[in-house]
Structure formats: C-alpha cells, structure tokens
Protein backbone atom coordinates (compact mmCIF):
# COMPACT_ATOMS: atom_id res chain seq x y z
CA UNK A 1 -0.06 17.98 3.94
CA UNK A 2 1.14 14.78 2.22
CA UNK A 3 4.24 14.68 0.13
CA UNK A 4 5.13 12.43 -2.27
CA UNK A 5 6.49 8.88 -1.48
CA UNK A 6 10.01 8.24 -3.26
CA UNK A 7 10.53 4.99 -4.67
CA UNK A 8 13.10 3.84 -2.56
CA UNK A 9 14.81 0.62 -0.95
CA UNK A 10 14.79 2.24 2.27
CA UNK A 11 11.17 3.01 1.78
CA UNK A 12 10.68 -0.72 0.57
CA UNK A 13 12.58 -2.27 3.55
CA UNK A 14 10.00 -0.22 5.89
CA UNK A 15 6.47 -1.39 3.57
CA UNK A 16 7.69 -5.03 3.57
CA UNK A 17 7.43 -4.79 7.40
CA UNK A 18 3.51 -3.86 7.04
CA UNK A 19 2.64 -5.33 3.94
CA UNK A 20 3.39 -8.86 4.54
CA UNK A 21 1.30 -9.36 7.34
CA UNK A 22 -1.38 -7.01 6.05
CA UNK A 23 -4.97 -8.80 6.17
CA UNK A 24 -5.82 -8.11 2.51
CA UNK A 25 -2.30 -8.38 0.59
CA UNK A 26 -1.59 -11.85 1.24
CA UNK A 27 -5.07 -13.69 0.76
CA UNK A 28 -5.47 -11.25 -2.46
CA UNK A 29 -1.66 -12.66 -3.54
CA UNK A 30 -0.67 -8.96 -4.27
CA UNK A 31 2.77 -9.90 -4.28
CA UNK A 32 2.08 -11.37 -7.73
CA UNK A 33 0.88 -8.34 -9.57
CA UNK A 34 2.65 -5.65 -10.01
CA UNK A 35 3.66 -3.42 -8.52
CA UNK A 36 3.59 -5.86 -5.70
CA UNK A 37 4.23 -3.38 -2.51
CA UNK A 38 5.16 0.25 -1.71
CA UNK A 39 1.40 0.94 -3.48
CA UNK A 40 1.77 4.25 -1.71
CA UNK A 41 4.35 5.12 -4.27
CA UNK A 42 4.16 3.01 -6.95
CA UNK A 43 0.43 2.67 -7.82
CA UNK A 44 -2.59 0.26 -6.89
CA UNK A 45 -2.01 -3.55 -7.68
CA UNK A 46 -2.69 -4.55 -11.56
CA UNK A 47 -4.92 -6.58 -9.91
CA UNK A 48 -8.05 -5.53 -10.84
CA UNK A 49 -9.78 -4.07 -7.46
CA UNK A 50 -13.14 -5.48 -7.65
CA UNK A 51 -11.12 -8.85 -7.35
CA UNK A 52 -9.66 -8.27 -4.32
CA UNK A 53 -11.48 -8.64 -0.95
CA UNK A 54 -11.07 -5.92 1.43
CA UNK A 55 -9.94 -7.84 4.87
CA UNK A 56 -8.30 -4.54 6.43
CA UNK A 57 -5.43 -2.34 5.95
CA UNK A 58 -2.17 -2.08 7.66
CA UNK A 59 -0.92 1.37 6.27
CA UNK A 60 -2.09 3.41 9.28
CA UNK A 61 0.92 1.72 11.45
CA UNK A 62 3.52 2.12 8.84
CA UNK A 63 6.37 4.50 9.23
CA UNK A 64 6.50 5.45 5.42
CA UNK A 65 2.40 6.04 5.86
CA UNK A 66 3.85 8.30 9.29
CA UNK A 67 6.88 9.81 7.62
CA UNK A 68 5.23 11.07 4.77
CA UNK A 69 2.06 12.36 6.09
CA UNK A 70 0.20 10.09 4.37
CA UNK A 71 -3.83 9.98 4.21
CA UNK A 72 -6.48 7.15 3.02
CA UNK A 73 -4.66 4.11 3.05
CA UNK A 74 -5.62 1.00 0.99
CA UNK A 75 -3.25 2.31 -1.74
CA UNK A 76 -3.00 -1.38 -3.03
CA UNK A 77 -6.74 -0.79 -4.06
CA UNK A 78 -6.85 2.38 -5.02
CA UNK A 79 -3.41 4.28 -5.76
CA UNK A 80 -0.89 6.66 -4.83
CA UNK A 81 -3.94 8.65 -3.28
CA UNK A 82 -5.61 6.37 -1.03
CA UNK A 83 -9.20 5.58 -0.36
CA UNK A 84 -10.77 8.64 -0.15
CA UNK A 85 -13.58 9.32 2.47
C-alpha cells in the first residue's frame, strides 16, 4: 500500500535526480510552475495539464517512487495520486 510522501529535502535531493532528465518536465518547463518537482508530494504542476505534452515519465526508476510504494506515476500531470489506470 502507498504511504504518503513527506515534503522533504532529502526527498527533493532524490526527485531532482529523476526529474531533470525526465522526457516531459523539461520540454513542458515544469520547473517554472509551481510546485516545480517532488509532484508526488506536493501536487500536479499549476500548469494546466492539457498544456503539457506527455513525452514519458521517469517516476517508475525513482527511489522516493520505490521507497514509498508509490503507484501511477505522472504526478506532475495529475497529483499526489498518479495517473490512474
């Protein structure tokens, strides 16, 4: 079951790793909206999602994504909760 991601540096230092190379954060600029990374704890980008194209998502690989049991992925899109199925 998937627990909560805490809002931490240590958490950040690990999504930085994964987020900037991810396919679809950089060419979307994510990193200017807020909250501009750890979407798995913070929210989905305030940019809107139907303006953001879909190139891939790097989540899957990430430890936090690992560590916290984590399903979906694509929280920059869609939230806390993922993309569902």
């Amino acid at each position: 079951m998937a627990s909560k991601v805490p809002d931490t540096s240590e958490n950040m230092e690990i999504c930085k790793k994964f987020c900037g190379p991810c396919p679809t954060f950089k060419p979307n600029q994510l990193n200017e909206h807020p909250p501009m990374a750890l979407f798995c704890s913070r929210g989905q980008s305030a940019k809107p999602a139907e303006e953001i194209t879909d190139n891939g998502c790097n989540c899957f690989g990430c430890g936090v994504f690992q560590n916290y049991k984590l399903g979906g992925g694509w929280f920059c899109i869609y939230g806390a909760e993922g993309k569902k199925a």
